[in-house]
C-alpha atoms as a PDB file:
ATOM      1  CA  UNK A   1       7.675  60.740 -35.349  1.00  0.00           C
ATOM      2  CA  UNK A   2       6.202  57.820 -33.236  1.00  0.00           C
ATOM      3  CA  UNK A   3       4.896  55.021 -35.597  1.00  0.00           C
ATOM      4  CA  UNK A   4       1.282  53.881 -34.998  1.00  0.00           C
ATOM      5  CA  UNK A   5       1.237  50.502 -32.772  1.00  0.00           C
ATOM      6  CA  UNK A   6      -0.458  48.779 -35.788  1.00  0.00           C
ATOM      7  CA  UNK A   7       1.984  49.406 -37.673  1.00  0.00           C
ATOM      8  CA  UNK A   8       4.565  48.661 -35.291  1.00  0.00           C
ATOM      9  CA  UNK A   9       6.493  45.408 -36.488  1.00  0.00           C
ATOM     10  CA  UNK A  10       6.521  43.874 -33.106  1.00  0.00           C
ATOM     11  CA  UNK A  11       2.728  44.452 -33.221  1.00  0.00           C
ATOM     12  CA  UNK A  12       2.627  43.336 -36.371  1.00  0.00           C
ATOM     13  CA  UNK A  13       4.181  39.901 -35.534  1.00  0.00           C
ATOM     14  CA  UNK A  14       2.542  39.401 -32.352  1.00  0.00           C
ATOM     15  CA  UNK A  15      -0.704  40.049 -34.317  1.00  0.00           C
ATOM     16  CA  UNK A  16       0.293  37.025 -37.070  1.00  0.00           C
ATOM     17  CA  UNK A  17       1.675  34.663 -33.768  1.00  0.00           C
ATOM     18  CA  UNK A  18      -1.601  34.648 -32.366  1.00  0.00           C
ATOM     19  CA  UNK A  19      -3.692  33.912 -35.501  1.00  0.00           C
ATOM     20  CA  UNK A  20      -1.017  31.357 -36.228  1.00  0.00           C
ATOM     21  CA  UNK A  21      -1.418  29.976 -33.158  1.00  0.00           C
ATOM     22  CA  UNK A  22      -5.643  30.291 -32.579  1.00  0.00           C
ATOM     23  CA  UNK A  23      -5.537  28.357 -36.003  1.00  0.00           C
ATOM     24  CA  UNK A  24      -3.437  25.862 -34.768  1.00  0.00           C
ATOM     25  CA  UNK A  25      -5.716  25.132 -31.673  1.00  0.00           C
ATOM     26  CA  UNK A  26      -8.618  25.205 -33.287  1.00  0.00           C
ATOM     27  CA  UNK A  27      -7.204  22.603 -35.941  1.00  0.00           C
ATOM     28  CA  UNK A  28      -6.659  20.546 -32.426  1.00  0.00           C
ATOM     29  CA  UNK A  29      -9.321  21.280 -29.652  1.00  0.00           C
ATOM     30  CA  UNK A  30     -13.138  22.358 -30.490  1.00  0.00           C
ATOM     31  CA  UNK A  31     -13.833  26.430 -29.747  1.00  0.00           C
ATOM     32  CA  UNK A  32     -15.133  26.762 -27.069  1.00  0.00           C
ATOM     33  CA  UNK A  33     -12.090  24.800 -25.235  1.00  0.00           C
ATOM     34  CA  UNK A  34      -9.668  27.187 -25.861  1.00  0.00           C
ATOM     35  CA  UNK A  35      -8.408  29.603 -23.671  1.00  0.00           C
ATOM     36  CA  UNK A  36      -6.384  32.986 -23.672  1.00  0.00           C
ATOM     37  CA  UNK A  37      -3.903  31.540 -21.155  1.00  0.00           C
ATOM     38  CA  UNK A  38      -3.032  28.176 -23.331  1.00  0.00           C
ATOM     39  CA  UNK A  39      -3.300  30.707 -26.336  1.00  0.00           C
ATOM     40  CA  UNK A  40      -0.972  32.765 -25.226  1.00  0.00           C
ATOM     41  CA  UNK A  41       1.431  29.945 -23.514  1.00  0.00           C
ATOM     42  CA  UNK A  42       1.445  28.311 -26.851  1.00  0.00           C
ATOM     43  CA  UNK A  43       2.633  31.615 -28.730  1.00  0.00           C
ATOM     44  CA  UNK A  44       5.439  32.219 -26.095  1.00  0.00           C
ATOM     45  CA  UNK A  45       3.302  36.047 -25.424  1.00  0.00           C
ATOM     46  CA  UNK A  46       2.010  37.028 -22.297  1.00  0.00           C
ATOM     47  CA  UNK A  47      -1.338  38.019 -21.784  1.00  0.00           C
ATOM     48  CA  UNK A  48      -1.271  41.954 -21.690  1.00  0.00           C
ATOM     49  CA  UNK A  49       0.386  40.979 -25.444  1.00  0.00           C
ATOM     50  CA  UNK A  50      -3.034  39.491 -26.315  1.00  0.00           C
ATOM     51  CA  UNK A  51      -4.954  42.403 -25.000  1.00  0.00           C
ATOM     52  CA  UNK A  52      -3.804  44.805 -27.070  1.00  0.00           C
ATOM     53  CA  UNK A  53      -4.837  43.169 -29.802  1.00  0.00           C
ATOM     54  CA  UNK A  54      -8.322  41.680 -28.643  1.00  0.00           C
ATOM     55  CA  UNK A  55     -10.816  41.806 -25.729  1.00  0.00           C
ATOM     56  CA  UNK A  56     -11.255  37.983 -25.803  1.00  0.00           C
ATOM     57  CA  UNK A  57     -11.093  35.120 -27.849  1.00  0.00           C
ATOM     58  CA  UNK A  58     -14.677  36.202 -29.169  1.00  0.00           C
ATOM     59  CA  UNK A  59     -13.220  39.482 -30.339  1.00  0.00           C
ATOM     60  CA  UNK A  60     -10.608  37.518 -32.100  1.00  0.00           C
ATOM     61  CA  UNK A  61     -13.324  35.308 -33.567  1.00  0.00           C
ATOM     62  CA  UNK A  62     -15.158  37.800 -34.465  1.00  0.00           C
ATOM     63  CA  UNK A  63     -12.227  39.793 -36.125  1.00  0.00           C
ATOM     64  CA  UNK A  64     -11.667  36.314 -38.419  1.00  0.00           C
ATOM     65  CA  UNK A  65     -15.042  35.739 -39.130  1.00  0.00           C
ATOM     66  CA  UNK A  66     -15.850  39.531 -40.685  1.00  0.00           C
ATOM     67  CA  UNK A  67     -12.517  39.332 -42.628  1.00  0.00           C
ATOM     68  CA  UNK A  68     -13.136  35.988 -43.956  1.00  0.00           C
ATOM     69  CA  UNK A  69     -16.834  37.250 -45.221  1.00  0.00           C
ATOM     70  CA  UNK A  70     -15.542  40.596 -46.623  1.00  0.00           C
ATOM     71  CA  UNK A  71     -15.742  39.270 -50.134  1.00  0.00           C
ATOM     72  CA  UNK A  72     -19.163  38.159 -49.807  1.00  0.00           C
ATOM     73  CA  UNK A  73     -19.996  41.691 -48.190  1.00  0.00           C
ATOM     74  CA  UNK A  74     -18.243  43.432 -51.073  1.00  0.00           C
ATOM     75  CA  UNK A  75     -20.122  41.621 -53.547  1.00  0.00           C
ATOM     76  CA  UNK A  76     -23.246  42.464 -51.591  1.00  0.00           C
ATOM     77  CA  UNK A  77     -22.575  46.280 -52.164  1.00  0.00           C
ATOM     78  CA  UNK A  78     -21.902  45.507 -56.212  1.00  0.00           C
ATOM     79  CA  UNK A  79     -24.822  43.771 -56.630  1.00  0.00           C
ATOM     80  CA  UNK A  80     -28.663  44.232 -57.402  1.00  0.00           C
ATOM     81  CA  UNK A  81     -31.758  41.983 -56.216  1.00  0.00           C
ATOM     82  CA  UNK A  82     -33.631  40.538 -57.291  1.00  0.00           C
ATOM     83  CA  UNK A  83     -31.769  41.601 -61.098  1.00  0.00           C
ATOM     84  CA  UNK A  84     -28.619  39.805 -60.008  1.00  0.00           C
ATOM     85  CA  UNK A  85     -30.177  37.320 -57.610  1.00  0.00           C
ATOM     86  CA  UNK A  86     -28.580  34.738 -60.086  1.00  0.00           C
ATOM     87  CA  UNK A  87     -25.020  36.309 -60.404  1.00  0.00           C
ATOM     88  CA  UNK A  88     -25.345  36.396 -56.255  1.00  0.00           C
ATOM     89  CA  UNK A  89     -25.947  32.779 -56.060  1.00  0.00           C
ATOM     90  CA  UNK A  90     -22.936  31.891 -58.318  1.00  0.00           C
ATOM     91  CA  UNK A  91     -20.966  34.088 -57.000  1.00  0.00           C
ATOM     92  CA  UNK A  92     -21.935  32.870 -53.109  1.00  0.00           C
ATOM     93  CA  UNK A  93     -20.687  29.563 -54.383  1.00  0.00           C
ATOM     94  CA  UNK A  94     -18.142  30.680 -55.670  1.00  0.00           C
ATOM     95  CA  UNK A  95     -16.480  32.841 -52.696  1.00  0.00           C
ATOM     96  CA  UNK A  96     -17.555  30.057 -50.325  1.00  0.00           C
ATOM     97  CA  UNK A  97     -16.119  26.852 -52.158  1.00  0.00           C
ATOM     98  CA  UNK A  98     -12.495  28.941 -52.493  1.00  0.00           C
ATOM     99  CA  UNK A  99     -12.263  29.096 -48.727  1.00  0.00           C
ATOM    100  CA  UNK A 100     -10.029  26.649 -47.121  1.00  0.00           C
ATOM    101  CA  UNK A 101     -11.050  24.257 -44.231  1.00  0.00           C
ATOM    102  CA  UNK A 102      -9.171  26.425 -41.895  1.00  0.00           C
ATOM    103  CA  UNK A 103     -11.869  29.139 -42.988  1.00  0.00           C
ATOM    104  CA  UNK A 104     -14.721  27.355 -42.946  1.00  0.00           C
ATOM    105  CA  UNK A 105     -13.956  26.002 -39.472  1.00  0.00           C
ATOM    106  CA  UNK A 106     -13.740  29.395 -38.060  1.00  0.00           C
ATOM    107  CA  UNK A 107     -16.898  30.540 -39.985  1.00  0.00           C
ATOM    108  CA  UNK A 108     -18.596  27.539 -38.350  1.00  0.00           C
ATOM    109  CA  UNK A 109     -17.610  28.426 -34.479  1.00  0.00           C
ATOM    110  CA  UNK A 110     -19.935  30.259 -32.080  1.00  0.00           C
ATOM    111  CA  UNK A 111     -19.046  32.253 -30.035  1.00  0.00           C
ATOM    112  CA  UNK A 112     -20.728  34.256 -27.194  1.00  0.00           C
ATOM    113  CA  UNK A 113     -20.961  37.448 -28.777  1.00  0.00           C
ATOM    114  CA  UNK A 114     -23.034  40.013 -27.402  1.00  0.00           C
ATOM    115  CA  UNK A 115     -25.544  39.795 -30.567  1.00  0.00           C
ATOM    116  CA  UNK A 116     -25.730  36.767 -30.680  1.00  0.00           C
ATOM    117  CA  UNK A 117     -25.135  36.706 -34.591  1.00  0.00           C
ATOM    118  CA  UNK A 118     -23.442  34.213 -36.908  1.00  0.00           C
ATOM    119  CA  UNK A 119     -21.891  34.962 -39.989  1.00  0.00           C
ATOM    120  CA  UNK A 120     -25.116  33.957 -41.802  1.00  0.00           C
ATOM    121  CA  UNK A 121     -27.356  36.376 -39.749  1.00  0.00           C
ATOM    122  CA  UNK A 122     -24.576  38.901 -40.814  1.00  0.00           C
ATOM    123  CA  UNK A 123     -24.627  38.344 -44.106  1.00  0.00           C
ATOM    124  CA  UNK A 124     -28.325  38.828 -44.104  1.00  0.00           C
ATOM    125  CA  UNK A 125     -28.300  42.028 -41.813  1.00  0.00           C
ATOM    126  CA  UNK A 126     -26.548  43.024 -44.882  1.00  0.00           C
ATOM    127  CA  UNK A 127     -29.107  42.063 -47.528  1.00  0.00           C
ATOM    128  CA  UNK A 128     -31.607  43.722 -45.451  1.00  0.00           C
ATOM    129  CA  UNK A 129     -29.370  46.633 -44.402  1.00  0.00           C
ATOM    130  CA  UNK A 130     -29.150  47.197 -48.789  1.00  0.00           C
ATOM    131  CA  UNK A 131     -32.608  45.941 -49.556  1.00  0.00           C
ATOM    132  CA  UNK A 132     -34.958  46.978 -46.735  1.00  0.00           C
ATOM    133  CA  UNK A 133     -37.333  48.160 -49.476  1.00  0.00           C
ATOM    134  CA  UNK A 134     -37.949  46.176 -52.500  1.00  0.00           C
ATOM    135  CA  UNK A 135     -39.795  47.861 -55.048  1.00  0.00           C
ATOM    136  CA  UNK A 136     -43.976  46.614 -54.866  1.00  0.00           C
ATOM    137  CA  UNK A 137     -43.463  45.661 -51.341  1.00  0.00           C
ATOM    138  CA  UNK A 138     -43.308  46.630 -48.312  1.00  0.00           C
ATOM    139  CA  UNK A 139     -41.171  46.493 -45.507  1.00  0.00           C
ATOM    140  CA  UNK A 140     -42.289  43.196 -43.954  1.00  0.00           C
ATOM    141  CA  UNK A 141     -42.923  41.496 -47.123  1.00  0.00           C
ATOM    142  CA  UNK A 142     -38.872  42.700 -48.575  1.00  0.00           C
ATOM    143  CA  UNK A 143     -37.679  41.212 -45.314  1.00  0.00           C
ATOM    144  CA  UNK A 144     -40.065  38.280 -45.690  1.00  0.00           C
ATOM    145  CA  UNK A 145     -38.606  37.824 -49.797  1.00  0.00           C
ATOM    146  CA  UNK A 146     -34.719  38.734 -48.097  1.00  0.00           C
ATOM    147  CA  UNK A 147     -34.928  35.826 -45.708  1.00  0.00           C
ATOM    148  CA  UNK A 148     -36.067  33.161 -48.068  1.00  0.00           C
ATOM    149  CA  UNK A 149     -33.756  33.877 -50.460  1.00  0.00           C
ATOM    150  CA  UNK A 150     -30.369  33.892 -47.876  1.00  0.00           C
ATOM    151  CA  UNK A 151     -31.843  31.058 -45.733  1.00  0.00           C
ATOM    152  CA  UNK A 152     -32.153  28.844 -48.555  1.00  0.00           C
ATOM    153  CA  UNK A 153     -29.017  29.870 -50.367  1.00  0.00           C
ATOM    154  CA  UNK A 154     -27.083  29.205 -46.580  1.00  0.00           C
ATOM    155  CA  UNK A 155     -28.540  25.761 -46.576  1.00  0.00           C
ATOM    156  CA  UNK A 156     -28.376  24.360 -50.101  1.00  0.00           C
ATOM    157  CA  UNK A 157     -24.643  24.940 -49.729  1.00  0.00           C
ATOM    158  CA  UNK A 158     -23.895  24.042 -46.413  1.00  0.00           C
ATOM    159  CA  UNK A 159     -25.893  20.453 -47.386  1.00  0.00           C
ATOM    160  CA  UNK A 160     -23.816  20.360 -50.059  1.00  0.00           C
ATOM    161  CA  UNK A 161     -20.627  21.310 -48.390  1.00  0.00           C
ATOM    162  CA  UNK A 162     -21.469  18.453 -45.842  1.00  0.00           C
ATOM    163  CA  UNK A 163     -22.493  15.929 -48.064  1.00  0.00           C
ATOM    164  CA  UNK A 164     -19.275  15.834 -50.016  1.00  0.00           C
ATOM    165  CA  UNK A 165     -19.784  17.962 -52.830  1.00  0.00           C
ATOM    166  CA  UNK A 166     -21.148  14.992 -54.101  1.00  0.00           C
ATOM    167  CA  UNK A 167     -22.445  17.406 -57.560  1.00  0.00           C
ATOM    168  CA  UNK A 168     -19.744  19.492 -59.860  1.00  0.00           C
ATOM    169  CA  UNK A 169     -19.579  23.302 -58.599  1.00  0.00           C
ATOM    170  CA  UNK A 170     -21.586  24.199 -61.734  1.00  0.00           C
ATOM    171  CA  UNK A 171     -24.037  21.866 -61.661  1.00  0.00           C
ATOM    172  CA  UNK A 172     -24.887  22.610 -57.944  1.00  0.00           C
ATOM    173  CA  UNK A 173     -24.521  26.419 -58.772  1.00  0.00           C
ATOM    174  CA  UNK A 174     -27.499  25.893 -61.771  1.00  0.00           C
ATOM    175  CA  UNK A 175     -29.540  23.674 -59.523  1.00  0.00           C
ATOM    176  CA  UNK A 176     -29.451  25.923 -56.527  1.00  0.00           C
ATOM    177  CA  UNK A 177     -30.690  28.961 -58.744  1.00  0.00           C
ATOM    178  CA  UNK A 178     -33.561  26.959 -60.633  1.00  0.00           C
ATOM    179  CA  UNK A 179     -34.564  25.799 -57.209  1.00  0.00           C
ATOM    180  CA  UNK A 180     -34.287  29.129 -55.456  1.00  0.00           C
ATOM    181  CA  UNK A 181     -36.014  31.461 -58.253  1.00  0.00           C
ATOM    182  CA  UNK A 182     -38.717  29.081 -59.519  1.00  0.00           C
ATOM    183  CA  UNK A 183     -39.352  27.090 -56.663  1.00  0.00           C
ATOM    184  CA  UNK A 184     -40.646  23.067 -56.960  1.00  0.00           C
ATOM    185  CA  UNK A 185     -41.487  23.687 -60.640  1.00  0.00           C
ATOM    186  CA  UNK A 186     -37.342  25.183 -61.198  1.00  0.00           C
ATOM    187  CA  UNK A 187     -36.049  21.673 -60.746  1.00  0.00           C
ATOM    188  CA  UNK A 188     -39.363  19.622 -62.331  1.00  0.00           C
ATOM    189  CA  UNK A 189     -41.070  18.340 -59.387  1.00  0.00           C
ATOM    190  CA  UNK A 190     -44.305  20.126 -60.087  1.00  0.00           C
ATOM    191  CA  UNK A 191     -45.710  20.650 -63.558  1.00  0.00           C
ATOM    192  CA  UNK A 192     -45.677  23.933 -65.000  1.00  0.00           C
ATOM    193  CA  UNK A 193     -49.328  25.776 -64.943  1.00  0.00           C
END
Protein backbone atom coordinates (compact mmCIF):
# COMPACT_ATOMS: atom_id res chain seq x y z
CA UNK A 1 0.00 0.00 0.00
CA UNK A 2 1.48 3.42 -1.15
CA UNK A 3 1.66 5.85 1.88
CA UNK A 4 0.02 9.28 1.36
CA UNK A 5 2.84 12.03 0.39
CA UNK A 6 1.85 13.88 3.64
CA UNK A 7 2.60 11.40 5.43
CA UNK A 8 5.61 10.51 3.68
CA UNK A 9 8.71 11.19 6.07
CA UNK A 10 10.73 12.81 3.41
CA UNK A 11 7.65 15.07 2.97
CA UNK A 12 7.35 15.36 6.29
CA UNK A 13 10.91 16.77 6.79
CA UNK A 14 11.03 18.82 3.82
CA UNK A 15 7.74 20.32 5.14
CA UNK A 16 9.57 21.22 8.83
CA UNK A 17 13.05 22.45 6.65
CA UNK A 18 11.17 25.01 5.03
CA UNK A 19 9.24 26.44 8.02
CA UNK A 20 12.55 26.19 9.81
CA UNK A 21 14.08 27.96 7.35
CA UNK A 22 11.07 30.82 6.31
CA UNK A 23 11.37 31.48 10.17
CA UNK A 24 14.82 31.93 10.04
CA UNK A 25 14.62 34.58 7.17
CA UNK A 26 12.04 36.29 8.39
CA UNK A 27 13.92 36.62 11.88
CA UNK A 28 16.68 38.27 9.31
CA UNK A 29 15.17 40.12 6.22
CA UNK A 30 11.53 41.92 6.29
CA UNK A 31 8.64 39.74 4.17
CA UNK A 32 8.32 40.89 1.42
CA UNK A 33 12.27 40.42 0.64
CA UNK A 34 12.25 36.96 0.66
CA UNK A 35 12.24 34.79 -2.08
CA UNK A 36 11.48 31.04 -3.02
CA UNK A 37 14.91 30.72 -4.67
CA UNK A 38 17.04 32.05 -1.42
CA UNK A 39 14.32 29.97 0.53
CA UNK A 40 14.97 27.11 -0.98
CA UNK A 41 18.99 27.66 -1.42
CA UNK A 42 19.05 28.19 2.26
CA UNK A 43 17.20 24.75 3.03
CA UNK A 44 19.57 22.82 0.62
CA UNK A 45 15.80 21.81 -1.49
CA UNK A 46 15.20 22.58 -4.87
CA UNK A 47 12.36 24.35 -6.00
CA UNK A 48 9.90 21.61 -7.39
CA UNK A 49 10.57 20.46 -3.39
CA UNK A 50 8.86 23.74 -2.39
CA UNK A 51 6.02 23.32 -4.78
CA UNK A 52 4.67 20.49 -3.53
CA UNK A 53 4.18 21.87 -0.52
CA UNK A 54 3.03 25.55 -1.44
CA UNK A 55 2.06 27.73 -4.45
CA UNK A 56 4.20 30.66 -3.14
CA UNK A 57 5.54 32.16 -0.25
CA UNK A 58 1.93 33.71 0.29
CA UNK A 59 0.49 30.22 0.43
CA UNK A 60 3.07 29.43 2.98
CA UNK A 61 2.14 32.60 4.84
CA UNK A 62 -1.03 32.02 4.68
CA UNK A 63 -0.74 28.30 5.85
CA UNK A 64 1.20 29.90 9.21
CA UNK A 65 -1.01 32.55 9.75
CA UNK A 66 -4.49 30.23 9.87
CA UNK A 67 -2.60 27.69 12.07
CA UNK A 68 -1.28 30.19 14.38
CA UNK A 69 -5.07 31.71 14.79
CA UNK A 70 -6.74 28.25 15.12
CA UNK A 71 -7.07 28.69 18.83
CA UNK A 72 -8.67 31.92 18.58
CA UNK A 73 -11.05 30.36 15.80
CA UNK A 74 -11.80 27.42 18.09
CA UNK A 75 -12.69 29.56 20.84
CA UNK A 76 -14.85 31.52 18.43
CA UNK A 77 -17.01 28.32 17.76
CA UNK A 78 -17.25 27.68 21.88
CA UNK A 79 -18.31 30.86 22.57
CA UNK A 80 -21.54 33.11 22.78
CA UNK A 81 -21.91 37.04 22.13
CA UNK A 82 -22.62 39.17 23.45
CA UNK A 83 -23.14 36.46 26.84
CA UNK A 84 -19.44 35.67 26.71
CA UNK A 85 -18.21 38.90 25.14
CA UNK A 86 -16.17 39.12 28.48
CA UNK A 87 -14.77 35.47 28.58
CA UNK A 88 -13.81 36.37 24.63
CA UNK A 89 -11.85 39.31 25.60
CA UNK A 90 -9.83 37.41 28.30
CA UNK A 91 -9.47 34.74 26.51
CA UNK A 92 -8.20 36.94 23.18
CA UNK A 93 -5.57 38.12 25.59
CA UNK A 94 -4.89 35.33 26.67
CA UNK A 95 -4.22 33.19 23.31
CA UNK A 96 -2.47 36.28 21.91
CA UNK A 97 0.06 37.15 24.84
CA UNK A 98 1.16 33.10 24.79
CA UNK A 99 2.35 33.49 21.23
CA UNK A 100 5.98 33.88 20.75
CA UNK A 101 7.67 36.75 18.74
CA UNK A 102 8.29 34.34 16.00
CA UNK A 103 4.32 34.18 15.87
CA UNK A 104 3.47 37.43 16.16
CA UNK A 105 5.92 38.42 13.42
CA UNK A 106 4.31 36.18 10.99
CA UNK A 107 0.77 37.28 12.11
CA UNK A 108 2.00 40.83 11.42
CA UNK A 109 3.28 40.20 7.59
CA UNK A 110 1.18 40.99 4.51
CA UNK A 111 1.14 39.35 2.01
CA UNK A 112 -0.49 39.65 -1.48
CA UNK A 113 -3.18 37.34 -1.08
CA UNK A 114 -5.88 37.28 -3.42
CA UNK A 115 -8.45 38.64 -0.62
CA UNK A 116 -6.67 40.84 0.48
CA UNK A 117 -7.38 39.78 4.23
CA UNK A 118 -5.28 39.90 7.39
CA UNK A 119 -5.59 37.75 10.18
CA UNK A 120 -7.75 40.40 11.91
CA UNK A 121 -10.28 40.67 8.97
CA UNK A 122 -10.26 36.79 9.38
CA UNK A 123 -10.93 36.64 12.65
CA UNK A 124 -13.84 38.91 12.14
CA UNK A 125 -15.20 37.09 8.93
CA UNK A 126 -15.53 34.63 11.64
CA UNK A 127 -17.50 36.64 14.20
CA UNK A 128 -19.71 37.62 11.47
CA UNK A 129 -19.69 34.22 9.72
CA UNK A 130 -21.21 32.91 13.67
CA UNK A 131 -23.07 36.08 14.48
CA UNK A 132 -24.55 37.51 11.27
CA UNK A 133 -27.80 37.89 13.23
CA UNK A 134 -27.86 39.16 16.67
CA UNK A 135 -31.01 38.86 18.32
CA UNK A 136 -33.09 42.69 18.18
CA UNK A 137 -31.06 43.60 15.23
CA UNK A 138 -30.67 43.36 12.08
CA UNK A 139 -28.24 42.43 9.70
CA UNK A 140 -26.44 45.76 9.24
CA UNK A 141 -26.74 46.82 12.72
CA UNK A 142 -25.10 42.89 14.06
CA UNK A 143 -22.32 43.64 11.61
CA UNK A 144 -22.22 47.28 12.71
CA UNK A 145 -22.13 45.85 16.85
CA UNK A 146 -19.47 42.78 15.32
CA UNK A 147 -17.03 45.34 14.03
CA UNK A 148 -16.82 47.57 17.03
CA UNK A 149 -16.37 45.03 19.25
CA UNK A 150 -13.23 43.09 17.14
CA UNK A 151 -11.80 46.45 15.93
CA UNK A 152 -11.43 47.70 19.29
CA UNK A 153 -10.43 44.47 20.94
CA UNK A 154 -7.51 44.23 17.79
CA UNK A 155 -6.31 47.62 18.80
CA UNK A 156 -6.35 47.86 22.59
CA UNK A 157 -3.98 44.89 22.40
CA UNK A 158 -1.89 45.56 19.65
CA UNK A 159 -1.27 49.27 21.58
CA UNK A 160 -0.55 47.41 24.31
CA UNK A 161 1.58 44.80 22.73
CA UNK A 162 3.59 47.80 21.21
CA UNK A 163 3.83 49.87 24.04
CA UNK A 164 5.57 47.33 26.20
CA UNK A 165 3.00 45.73 28.09
CA UNK A 166 3.58 48.52 30.14
CA UNK A 167 0.07 47.17 32.46
CA UNK A 168 -0.06 43.43 34.18
CA UNK A 169 -2.02 40.91 31.74
CA UNK A 170 -4.95 41.16 34.19
CA UNK A 171 -5.15 44.50 34.67
CA UNK A 172 -5.11 45.24 30.86
CA UNK A 173 -7.56 42.21 30.40
CA UNK A 174 -10.21 44.15 33.11
CA UNK A 175 -9.55 47.51 31.55
CA UNK A 176 -10.04 46.42 27.99
CA UNK A 177 -13.53 44.81 28.95
CA UNK A 178 -14.83 47.88 31.12
CA UNK A 179 -13.76 49.99 28.20
CA UNK A 180 -15.18 47.80 25.47
CA UNK A 181 -18.74 46.93 27.15
CA UNK A 182 -19.49 50.25 28.88
CA UNK A 183 -17.80 52.56 26.80
CA UNK A 184 -16.20 56.19 28.30
CA UNK A 185 -18.30 55.72 31.47
CA UNK A 186 -16.51 51.67 31.88
CA UNK A 187 -13.21 53.26 32.75
CA UNK A 188 -14.69 56.72 34.61
CA UNK A 189 -14.19 59.32 32.12
CA UNK A 190 -17.82 60.25 31.87
CA UNK A 191 -20.19 60.27 34.82
CA UNK A 192 -22.71 57.74 35.09
CA UNK A 193 -26.45 59.05 34.07
Amino acid sequence: MKQNSKQDLRFIKNENLIRETFYQMLGEMDYSKISIKELTQRAQINRKTFYLHYTSLDHLLATLQLEIMEPTFKMIEETSFPEDAELIIRKSFEIMAALDSTDKLILSCKGNFPEKKSPSDLIRDQLFKKYDHIPKYGPFESSLIITYFSVCLGVIFRQWETKGQQIPLEEMIQMTTQMILHGLEGVGLVPEK
